[in-house]
PDB file of N, CA and C in Angstrom:
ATOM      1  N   UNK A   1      22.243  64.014  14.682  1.00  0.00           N
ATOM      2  CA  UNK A   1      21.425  65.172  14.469  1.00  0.00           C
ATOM      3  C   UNK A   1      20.826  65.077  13.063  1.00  0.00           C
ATOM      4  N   UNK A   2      19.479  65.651  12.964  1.00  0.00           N
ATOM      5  CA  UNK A   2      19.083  65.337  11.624  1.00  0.00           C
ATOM      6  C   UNK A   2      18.343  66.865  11.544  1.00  0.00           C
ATOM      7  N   UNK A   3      18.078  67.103  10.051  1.00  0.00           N
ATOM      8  CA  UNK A   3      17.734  68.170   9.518  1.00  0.00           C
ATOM      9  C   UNK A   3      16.125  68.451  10.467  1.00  0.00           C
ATOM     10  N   UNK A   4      15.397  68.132  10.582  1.00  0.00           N
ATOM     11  CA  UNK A   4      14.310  67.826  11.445  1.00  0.00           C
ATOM     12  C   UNK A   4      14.541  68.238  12.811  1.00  0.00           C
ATOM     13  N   UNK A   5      15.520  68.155  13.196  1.00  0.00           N
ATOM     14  CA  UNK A   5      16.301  68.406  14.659  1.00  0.00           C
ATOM     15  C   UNK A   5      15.873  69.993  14.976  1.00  0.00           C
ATOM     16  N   UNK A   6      16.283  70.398  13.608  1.00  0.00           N
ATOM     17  CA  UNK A   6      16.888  72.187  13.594  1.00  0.00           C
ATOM     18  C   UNK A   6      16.219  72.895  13.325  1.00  0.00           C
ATOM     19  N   UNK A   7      16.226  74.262  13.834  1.00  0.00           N
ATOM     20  CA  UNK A   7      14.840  75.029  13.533  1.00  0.00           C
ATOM     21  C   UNK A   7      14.075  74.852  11.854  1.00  0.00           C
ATOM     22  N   UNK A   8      13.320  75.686  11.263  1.00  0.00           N
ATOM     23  CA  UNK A   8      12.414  75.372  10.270  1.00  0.00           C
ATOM     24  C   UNK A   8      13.425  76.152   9.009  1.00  0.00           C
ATOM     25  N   UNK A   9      13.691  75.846   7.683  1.00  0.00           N
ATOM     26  CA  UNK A   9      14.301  76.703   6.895  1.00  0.00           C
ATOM     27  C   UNK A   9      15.735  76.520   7.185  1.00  0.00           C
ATOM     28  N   UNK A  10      16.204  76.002   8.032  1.00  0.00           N
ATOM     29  CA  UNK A  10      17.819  75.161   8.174  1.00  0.00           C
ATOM     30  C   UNK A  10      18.129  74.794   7.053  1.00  0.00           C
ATOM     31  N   UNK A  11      17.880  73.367   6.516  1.00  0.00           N
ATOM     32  CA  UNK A  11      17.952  72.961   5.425  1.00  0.00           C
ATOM     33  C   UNK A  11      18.065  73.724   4.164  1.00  0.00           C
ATOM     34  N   UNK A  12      17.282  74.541   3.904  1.00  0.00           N
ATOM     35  CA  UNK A  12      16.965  75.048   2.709  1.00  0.00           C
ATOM     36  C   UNK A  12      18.040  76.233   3.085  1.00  0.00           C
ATOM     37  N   UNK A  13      18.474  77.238   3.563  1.00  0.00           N
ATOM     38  CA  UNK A  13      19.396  77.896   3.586  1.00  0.00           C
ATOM     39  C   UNK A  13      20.165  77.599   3.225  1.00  0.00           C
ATOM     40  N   UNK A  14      20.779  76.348   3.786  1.00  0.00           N
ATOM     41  CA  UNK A  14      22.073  75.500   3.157  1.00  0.00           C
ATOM     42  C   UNK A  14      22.205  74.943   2.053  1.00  0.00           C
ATOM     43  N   UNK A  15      21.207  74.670   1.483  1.00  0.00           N
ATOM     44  CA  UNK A  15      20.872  73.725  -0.092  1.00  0.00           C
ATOM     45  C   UNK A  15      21.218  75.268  -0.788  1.00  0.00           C
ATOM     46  N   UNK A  16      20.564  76.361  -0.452  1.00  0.00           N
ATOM     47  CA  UNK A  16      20.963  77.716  -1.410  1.00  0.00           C
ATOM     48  C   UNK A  16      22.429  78.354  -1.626  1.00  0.00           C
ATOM     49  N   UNK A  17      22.226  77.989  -0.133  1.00  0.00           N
ATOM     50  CA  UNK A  17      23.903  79.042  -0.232  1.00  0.00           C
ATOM     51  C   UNK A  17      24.846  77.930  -0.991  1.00  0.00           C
ATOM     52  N   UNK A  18      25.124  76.695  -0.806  1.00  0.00           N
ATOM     53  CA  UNK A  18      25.689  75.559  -1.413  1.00  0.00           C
ATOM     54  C   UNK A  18      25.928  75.649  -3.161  1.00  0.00           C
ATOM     55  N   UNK A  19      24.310  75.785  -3.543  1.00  0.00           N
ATOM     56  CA  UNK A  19      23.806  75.651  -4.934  1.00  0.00           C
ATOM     57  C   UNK A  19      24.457  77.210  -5.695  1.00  0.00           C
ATOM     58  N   UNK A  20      24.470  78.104  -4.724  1.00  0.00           N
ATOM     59  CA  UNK A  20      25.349  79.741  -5.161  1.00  0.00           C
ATOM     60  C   UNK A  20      26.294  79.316  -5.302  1.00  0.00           C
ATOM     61  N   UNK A  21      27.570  79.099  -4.250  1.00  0.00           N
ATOM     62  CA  UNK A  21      29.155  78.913  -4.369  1.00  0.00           C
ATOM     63  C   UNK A  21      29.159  77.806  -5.483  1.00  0.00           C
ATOM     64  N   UNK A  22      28.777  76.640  -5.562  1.00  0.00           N
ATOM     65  CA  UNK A  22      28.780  75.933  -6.600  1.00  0.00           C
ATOM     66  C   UNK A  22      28.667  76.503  -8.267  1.00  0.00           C
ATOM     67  N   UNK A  23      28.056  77.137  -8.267  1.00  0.00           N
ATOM     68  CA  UNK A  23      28.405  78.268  -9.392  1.00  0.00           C
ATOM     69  C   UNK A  23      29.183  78.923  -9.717  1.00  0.00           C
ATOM     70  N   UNK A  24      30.151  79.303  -8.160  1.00  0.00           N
ATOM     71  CA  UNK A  24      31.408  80.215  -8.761  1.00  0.00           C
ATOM     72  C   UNK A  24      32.515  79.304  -9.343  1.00  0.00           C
ATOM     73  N   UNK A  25      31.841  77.911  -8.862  1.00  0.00           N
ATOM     74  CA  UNK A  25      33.045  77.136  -9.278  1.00  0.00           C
ATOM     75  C   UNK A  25      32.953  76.230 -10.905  1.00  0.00           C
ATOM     76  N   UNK A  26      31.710  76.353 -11.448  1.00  0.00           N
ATOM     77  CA  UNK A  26      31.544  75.966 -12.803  1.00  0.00           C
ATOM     78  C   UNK A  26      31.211  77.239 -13.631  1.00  0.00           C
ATOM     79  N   UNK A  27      31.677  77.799 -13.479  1.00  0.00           N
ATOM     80  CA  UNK A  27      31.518  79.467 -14.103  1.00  0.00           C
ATOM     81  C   UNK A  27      30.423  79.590 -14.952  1.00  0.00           C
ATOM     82  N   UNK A  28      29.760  79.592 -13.825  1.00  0.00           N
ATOM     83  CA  UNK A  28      27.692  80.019 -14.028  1.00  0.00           C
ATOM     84  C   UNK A  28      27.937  81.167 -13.571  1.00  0.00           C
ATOM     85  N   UNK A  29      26.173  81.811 -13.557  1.00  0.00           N
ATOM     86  CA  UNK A  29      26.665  83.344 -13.507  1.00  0.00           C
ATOM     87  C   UNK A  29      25.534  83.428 -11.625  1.00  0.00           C
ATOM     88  N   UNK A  30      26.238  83.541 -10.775  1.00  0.00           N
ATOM     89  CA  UNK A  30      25.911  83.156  -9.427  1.00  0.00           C
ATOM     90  C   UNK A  30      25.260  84.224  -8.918  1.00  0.00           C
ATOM     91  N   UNK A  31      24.322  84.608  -7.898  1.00  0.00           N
ATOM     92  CA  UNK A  31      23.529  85.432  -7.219  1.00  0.00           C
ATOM     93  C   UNK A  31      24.089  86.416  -6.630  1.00  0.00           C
ATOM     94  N   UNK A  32      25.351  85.852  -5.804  1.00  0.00           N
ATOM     95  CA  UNK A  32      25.799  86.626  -4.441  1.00  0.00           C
ATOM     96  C   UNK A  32      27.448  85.906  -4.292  1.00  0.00           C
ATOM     97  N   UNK A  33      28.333  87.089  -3.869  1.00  0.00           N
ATOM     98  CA  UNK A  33      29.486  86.371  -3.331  1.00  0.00           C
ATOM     99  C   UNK A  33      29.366  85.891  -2.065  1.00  0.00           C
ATOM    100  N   UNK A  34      29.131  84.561  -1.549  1.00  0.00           N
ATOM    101  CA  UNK A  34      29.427  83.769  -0.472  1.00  0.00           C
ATOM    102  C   UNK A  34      30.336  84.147   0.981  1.00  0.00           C
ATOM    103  N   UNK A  35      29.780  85.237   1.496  1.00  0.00           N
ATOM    104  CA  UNK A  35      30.874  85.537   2.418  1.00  0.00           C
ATOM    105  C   UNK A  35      30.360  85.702   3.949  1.00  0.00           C
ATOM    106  N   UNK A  36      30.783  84.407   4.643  1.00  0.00           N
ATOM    107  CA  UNK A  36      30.592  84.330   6.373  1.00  0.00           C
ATOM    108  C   UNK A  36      31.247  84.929   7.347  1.00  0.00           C
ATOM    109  N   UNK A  37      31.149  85.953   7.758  1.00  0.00           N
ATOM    110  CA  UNK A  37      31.369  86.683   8.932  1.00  0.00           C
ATOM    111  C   UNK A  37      31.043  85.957  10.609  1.00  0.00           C
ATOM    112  N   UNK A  38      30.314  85.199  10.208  1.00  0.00           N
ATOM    113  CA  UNK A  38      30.059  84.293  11.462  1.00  0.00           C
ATOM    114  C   UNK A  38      30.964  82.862  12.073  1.00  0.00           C
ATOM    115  N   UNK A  39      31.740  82.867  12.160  1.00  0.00           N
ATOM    116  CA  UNK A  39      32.297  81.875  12.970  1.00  0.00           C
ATOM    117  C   UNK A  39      32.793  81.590  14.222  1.00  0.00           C
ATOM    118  N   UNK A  40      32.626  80.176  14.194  1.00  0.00           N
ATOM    119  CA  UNK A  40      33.076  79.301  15.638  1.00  0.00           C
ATOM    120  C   UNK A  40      32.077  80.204  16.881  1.00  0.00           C
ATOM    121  N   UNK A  41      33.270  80.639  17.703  1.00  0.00           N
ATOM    122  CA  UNK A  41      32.216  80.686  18.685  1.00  0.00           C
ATOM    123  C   UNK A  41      30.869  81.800  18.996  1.00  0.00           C
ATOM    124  N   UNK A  42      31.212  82.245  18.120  1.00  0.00           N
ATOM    125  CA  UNK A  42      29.749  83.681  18.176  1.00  0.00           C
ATOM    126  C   UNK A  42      28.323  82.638  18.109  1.00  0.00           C
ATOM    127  N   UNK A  43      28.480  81.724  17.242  1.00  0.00           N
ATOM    128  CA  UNK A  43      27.088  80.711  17.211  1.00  0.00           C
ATOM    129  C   UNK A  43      26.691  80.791  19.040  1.00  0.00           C
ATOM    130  N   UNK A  44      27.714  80.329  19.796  1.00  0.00           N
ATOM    131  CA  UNK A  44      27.547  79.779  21.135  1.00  0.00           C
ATOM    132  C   UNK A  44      26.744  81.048  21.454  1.00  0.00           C
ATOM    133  N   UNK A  45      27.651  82.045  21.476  1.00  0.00           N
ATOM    134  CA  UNK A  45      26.931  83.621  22.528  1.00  0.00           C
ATOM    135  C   UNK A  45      25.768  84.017  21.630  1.00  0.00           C
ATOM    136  N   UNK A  46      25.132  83.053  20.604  1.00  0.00           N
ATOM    137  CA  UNK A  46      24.611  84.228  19.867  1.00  0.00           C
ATOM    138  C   UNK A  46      22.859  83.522  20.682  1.00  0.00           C
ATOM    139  N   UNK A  47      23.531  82.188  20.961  1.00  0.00           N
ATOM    140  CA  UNK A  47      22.126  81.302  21.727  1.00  0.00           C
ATOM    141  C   UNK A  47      22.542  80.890  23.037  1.00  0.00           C
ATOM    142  N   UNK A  48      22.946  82.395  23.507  1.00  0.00           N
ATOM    143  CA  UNK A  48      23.342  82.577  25.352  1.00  0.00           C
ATOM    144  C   UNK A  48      24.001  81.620  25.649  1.00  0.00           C
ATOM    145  N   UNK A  49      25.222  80.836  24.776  1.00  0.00           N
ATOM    146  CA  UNK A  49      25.655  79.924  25.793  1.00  0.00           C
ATOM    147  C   UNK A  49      27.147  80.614  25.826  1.00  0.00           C
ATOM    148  N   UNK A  50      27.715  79.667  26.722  1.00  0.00           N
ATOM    149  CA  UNK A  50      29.929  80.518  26.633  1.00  0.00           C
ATOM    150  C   UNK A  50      30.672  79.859  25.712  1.00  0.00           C
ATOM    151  N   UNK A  51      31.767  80.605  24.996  1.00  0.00           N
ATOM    152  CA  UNK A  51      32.196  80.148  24.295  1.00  0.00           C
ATOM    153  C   UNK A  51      32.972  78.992  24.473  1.00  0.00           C
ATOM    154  N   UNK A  52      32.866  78.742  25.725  1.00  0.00           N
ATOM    155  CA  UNK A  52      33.422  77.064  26.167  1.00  0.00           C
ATOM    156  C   UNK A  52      32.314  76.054  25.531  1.00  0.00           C
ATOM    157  N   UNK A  53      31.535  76.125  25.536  1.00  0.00           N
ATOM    158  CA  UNK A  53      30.432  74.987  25.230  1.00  0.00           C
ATOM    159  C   UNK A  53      30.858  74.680  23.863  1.00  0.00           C
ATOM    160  N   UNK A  54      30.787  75.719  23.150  1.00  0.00           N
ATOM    161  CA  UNK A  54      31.303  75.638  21.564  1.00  0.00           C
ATOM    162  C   UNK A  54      32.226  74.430  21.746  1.00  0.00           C
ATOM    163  N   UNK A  55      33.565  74.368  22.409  1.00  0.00           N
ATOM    164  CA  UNK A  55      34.259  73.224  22.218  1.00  0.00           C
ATOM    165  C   UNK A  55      34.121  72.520  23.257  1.00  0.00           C
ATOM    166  N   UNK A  56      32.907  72.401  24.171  1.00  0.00           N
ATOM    167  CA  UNK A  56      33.129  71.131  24.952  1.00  0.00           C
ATOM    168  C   UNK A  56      31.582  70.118  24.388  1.00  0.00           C
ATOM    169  N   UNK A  57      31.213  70.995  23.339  1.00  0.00           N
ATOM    170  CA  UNK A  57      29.549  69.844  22.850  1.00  0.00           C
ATOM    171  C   UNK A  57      29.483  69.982  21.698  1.00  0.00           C
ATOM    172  N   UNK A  58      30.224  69.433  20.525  1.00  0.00           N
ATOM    173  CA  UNK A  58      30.381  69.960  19.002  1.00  0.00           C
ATOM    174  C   UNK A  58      28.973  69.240  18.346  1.00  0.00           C
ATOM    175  N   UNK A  59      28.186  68.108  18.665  1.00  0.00           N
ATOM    176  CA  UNK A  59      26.980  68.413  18.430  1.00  0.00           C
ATOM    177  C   UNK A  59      26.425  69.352  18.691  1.00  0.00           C
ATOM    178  N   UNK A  60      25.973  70.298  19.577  1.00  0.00           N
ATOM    179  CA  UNK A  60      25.615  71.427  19.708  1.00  0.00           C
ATOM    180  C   UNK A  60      26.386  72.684  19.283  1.00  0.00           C
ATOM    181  N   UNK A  61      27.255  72.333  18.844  1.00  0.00           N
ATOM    182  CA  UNK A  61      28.101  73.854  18.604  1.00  0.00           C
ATOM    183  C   UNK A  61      27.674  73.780  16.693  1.00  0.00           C
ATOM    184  N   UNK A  62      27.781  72.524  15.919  1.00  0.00           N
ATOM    185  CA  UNK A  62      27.027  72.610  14.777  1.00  0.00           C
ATOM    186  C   UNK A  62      25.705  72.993  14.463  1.00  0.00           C
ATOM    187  N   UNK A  63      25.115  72.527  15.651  1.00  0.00           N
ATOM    188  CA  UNK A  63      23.529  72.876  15.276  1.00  0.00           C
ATOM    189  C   UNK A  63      23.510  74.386  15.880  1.00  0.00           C
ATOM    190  N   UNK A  64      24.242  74.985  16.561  1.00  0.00           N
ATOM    191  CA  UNK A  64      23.997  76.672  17.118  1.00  0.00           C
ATOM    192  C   UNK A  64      24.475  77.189  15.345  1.00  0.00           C
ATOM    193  N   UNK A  65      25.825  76.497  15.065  1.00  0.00           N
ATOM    194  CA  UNK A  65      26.132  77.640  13.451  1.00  0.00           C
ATOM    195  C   UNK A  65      25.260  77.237  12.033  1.00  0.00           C
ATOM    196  N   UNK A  66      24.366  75.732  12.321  1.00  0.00           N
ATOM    197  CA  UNK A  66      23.707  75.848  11.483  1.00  0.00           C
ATOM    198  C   UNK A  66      22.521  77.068  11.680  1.00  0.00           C
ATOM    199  N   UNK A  67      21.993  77.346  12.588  1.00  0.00           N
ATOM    200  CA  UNK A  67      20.904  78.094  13.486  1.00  0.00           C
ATOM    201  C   UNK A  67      21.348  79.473  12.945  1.00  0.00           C
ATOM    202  N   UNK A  68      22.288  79.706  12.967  1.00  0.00           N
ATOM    203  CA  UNK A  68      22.553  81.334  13.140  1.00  0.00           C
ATOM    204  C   UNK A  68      23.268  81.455  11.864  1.00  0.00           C
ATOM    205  N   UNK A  69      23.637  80.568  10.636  1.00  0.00           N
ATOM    206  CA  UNK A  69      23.572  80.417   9.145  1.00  0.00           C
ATOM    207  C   UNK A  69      22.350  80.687   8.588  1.00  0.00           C
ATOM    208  N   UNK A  70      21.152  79.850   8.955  1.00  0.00           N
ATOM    209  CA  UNK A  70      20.108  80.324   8.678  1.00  0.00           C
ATOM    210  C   UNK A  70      19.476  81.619   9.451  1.00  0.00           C
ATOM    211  N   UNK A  71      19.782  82.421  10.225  1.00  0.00           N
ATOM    212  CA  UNK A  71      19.178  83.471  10.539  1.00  0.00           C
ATOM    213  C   UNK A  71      19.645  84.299  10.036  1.00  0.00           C
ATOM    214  N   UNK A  72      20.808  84.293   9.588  1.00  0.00           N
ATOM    215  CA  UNK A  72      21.611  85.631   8.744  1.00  0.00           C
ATOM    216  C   UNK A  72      21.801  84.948   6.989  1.00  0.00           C
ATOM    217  N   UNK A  73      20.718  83.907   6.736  1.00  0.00           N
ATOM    218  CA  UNK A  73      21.055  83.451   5.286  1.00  0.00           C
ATOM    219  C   UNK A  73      22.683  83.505   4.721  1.00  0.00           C
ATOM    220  N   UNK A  74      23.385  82.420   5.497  1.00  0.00           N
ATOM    221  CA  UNK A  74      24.996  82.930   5.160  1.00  0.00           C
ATOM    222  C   UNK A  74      25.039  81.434   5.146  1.00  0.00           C
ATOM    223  N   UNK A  75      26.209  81.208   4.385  1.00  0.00           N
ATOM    224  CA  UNK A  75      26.712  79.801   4.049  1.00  0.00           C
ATOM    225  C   UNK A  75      27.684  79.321   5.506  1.00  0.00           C
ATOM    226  N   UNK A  76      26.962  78.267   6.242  1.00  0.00           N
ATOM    227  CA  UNK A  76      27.791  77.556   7.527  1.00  0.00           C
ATOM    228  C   UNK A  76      29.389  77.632   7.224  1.00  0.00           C
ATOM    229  N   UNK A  77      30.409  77.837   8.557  1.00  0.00           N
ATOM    230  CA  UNK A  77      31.462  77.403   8.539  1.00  0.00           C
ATOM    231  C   UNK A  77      32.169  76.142   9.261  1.00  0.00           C
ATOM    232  N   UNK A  78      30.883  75.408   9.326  1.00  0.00           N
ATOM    233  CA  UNK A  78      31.159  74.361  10.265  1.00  0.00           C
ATOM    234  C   UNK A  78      32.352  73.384  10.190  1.00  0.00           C
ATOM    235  N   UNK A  79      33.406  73.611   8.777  1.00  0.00           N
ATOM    236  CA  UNK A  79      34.218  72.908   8.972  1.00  0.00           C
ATOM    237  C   UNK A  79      35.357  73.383   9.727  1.00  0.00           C
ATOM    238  N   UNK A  80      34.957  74.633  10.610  1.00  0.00           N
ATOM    239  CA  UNK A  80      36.352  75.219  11.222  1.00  0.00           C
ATOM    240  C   UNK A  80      35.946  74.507  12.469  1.00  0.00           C
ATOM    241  N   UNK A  81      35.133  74.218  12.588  1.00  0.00           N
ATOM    242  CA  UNK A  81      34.828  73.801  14.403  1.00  0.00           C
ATOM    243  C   UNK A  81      35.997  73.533  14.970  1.00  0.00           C
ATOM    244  N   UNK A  82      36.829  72.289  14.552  1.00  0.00           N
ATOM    245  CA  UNK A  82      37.777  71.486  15.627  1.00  0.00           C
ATOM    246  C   UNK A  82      39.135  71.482  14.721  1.00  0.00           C
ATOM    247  N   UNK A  83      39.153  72.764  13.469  1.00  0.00           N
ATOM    248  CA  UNK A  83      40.451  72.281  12.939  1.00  0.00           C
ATOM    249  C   UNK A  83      41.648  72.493  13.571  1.00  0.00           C
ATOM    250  N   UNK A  84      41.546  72.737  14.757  1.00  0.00           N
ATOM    251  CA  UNK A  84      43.048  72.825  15.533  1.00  0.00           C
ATOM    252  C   UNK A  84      42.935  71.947  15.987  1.00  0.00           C
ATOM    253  N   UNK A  85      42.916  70.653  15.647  1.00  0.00           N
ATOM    254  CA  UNK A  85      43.179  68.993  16.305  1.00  0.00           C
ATOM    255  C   UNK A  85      44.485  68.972  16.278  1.00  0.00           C
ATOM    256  N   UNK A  86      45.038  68.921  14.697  1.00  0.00           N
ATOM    257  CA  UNK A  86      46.079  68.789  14.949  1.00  0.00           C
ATOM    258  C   UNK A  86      47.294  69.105  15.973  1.00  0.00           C
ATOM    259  N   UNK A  87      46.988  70.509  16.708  1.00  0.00           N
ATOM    260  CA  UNK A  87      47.694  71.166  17.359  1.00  0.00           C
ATOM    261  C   UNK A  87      49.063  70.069  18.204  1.00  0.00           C
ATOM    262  N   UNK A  88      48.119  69.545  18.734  1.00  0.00           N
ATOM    263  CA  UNK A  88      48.317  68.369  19.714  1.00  0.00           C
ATOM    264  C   UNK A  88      49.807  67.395  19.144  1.00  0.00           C
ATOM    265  N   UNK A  89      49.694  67.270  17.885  1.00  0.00           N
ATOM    266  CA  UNK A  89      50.595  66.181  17.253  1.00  0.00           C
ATOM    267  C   UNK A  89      51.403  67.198  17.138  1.00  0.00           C
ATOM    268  N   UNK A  90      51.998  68.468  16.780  1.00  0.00           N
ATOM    269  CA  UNK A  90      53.458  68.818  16.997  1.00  0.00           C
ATOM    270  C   UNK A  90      53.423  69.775  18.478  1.00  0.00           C
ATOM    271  N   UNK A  91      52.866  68.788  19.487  1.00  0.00           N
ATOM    272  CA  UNK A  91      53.796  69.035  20.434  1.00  0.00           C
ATOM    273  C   UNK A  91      52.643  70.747  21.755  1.00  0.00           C
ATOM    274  N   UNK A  92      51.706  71.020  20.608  1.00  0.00           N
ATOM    275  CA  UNK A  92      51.072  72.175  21.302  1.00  0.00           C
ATOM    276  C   UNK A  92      50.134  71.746  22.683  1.00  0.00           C
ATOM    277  N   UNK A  93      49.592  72.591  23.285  1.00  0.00           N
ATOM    278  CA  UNK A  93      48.226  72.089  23.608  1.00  0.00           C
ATOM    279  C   UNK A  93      46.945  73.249  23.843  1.00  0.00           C
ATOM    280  N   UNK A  94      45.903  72.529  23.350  1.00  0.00           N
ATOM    281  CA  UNK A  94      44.294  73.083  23.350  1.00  0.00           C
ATOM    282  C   UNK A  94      44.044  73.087  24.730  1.00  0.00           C
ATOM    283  N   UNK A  95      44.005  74.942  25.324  1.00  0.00           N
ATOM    284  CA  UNK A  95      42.958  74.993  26.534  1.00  0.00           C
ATOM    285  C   UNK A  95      42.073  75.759  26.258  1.00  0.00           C
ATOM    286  N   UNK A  96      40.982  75.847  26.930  1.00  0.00           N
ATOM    287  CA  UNK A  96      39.719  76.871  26.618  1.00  0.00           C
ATOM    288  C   UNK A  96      39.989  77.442  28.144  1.00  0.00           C
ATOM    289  N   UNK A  97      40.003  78.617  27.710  1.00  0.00           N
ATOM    290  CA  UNK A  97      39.862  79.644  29.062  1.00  0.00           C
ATOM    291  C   UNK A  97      38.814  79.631  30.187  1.00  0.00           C
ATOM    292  N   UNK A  98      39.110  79.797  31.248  1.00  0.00           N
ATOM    293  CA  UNK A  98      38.689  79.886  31.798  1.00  0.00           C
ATOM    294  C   UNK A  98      37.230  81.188  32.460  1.00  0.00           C
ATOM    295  N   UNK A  99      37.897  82.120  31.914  1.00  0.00           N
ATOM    296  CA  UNK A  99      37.678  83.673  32.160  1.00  0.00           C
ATOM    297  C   UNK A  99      37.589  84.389  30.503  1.00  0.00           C
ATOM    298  N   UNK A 100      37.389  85.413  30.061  1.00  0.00           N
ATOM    299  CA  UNK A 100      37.254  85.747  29.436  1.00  0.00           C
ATOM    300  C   UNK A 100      38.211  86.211  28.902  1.00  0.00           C
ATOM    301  N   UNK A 101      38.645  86.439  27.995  1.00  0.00           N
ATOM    302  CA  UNK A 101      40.333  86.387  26.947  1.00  0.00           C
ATOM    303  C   UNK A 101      40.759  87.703  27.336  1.00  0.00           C
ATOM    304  N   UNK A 102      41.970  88.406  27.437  1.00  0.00           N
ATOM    305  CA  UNK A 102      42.044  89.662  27.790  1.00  0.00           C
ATOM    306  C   UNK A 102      42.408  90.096  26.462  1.00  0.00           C
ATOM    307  N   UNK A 103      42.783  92.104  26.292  1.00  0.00           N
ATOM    308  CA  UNK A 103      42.727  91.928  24.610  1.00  0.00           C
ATOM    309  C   UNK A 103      43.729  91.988  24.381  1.00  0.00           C
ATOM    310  N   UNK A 104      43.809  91.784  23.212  1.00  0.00           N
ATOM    311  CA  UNK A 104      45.747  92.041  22.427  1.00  0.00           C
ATOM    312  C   UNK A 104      46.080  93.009  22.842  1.00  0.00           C
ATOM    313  N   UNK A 105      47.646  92.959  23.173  1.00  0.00           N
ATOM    314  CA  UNK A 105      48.442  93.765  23.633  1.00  0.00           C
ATOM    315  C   UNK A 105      49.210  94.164  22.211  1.00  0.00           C
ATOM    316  N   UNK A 106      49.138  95.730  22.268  1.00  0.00           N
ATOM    317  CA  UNK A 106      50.131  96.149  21.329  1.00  0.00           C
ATOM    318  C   UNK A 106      51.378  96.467  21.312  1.00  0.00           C
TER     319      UNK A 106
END
């Protein structure tokens, strides 16, 4: 996937929000606190797809949260995509539902 791929202003969203947090970390005096409300699978529903797709096409599940980073000017969380890999090595296992999640029980 290349920057060219993705809608128009992709890129540059990300070069900003990047070039902000990078400031909080050399104690410059920064624009905005950096804070994403958007993750993992809302990208999917947010461009009509199910939140299964999110983990069955992670090329496409990056380019939906780059997409919807730049529509809400928010810094991507794309490194959460698949961090439950590990799961697998002590012993768990990754299913994606079938049906829609029922809610917490209190």
């Amino acid at each position: 996937m290349s920057w060219d791929a993705l809608p128009k202003g992709t890129k540059e969203t990300v070069e900003k929000q990047l070039a902000n947090a990078g400031k909080m970390y050399t104690d410059q005096s920064h624009a905005w606190v950096p804070v994403n409300p958007l993750c993992i699978g809302y990208a999917a529903t947010a461009h009509g797809r199910p939140l299964k797709d999110h983990y069955a096409s992670p090329e496409n599940a990056t380019a939906w949260q780059l997409d919807v980073a730049r529509m809400y000017d928010v810094l991507p969380n794309t490194c959460w995509n698949y961090a439950v890999y590990w799961n697998e090595d002590y012993g768990g296992t990754i299913k994606c539902p079938r049906a829609a999640c029922p809610p917490p029980v209190s």
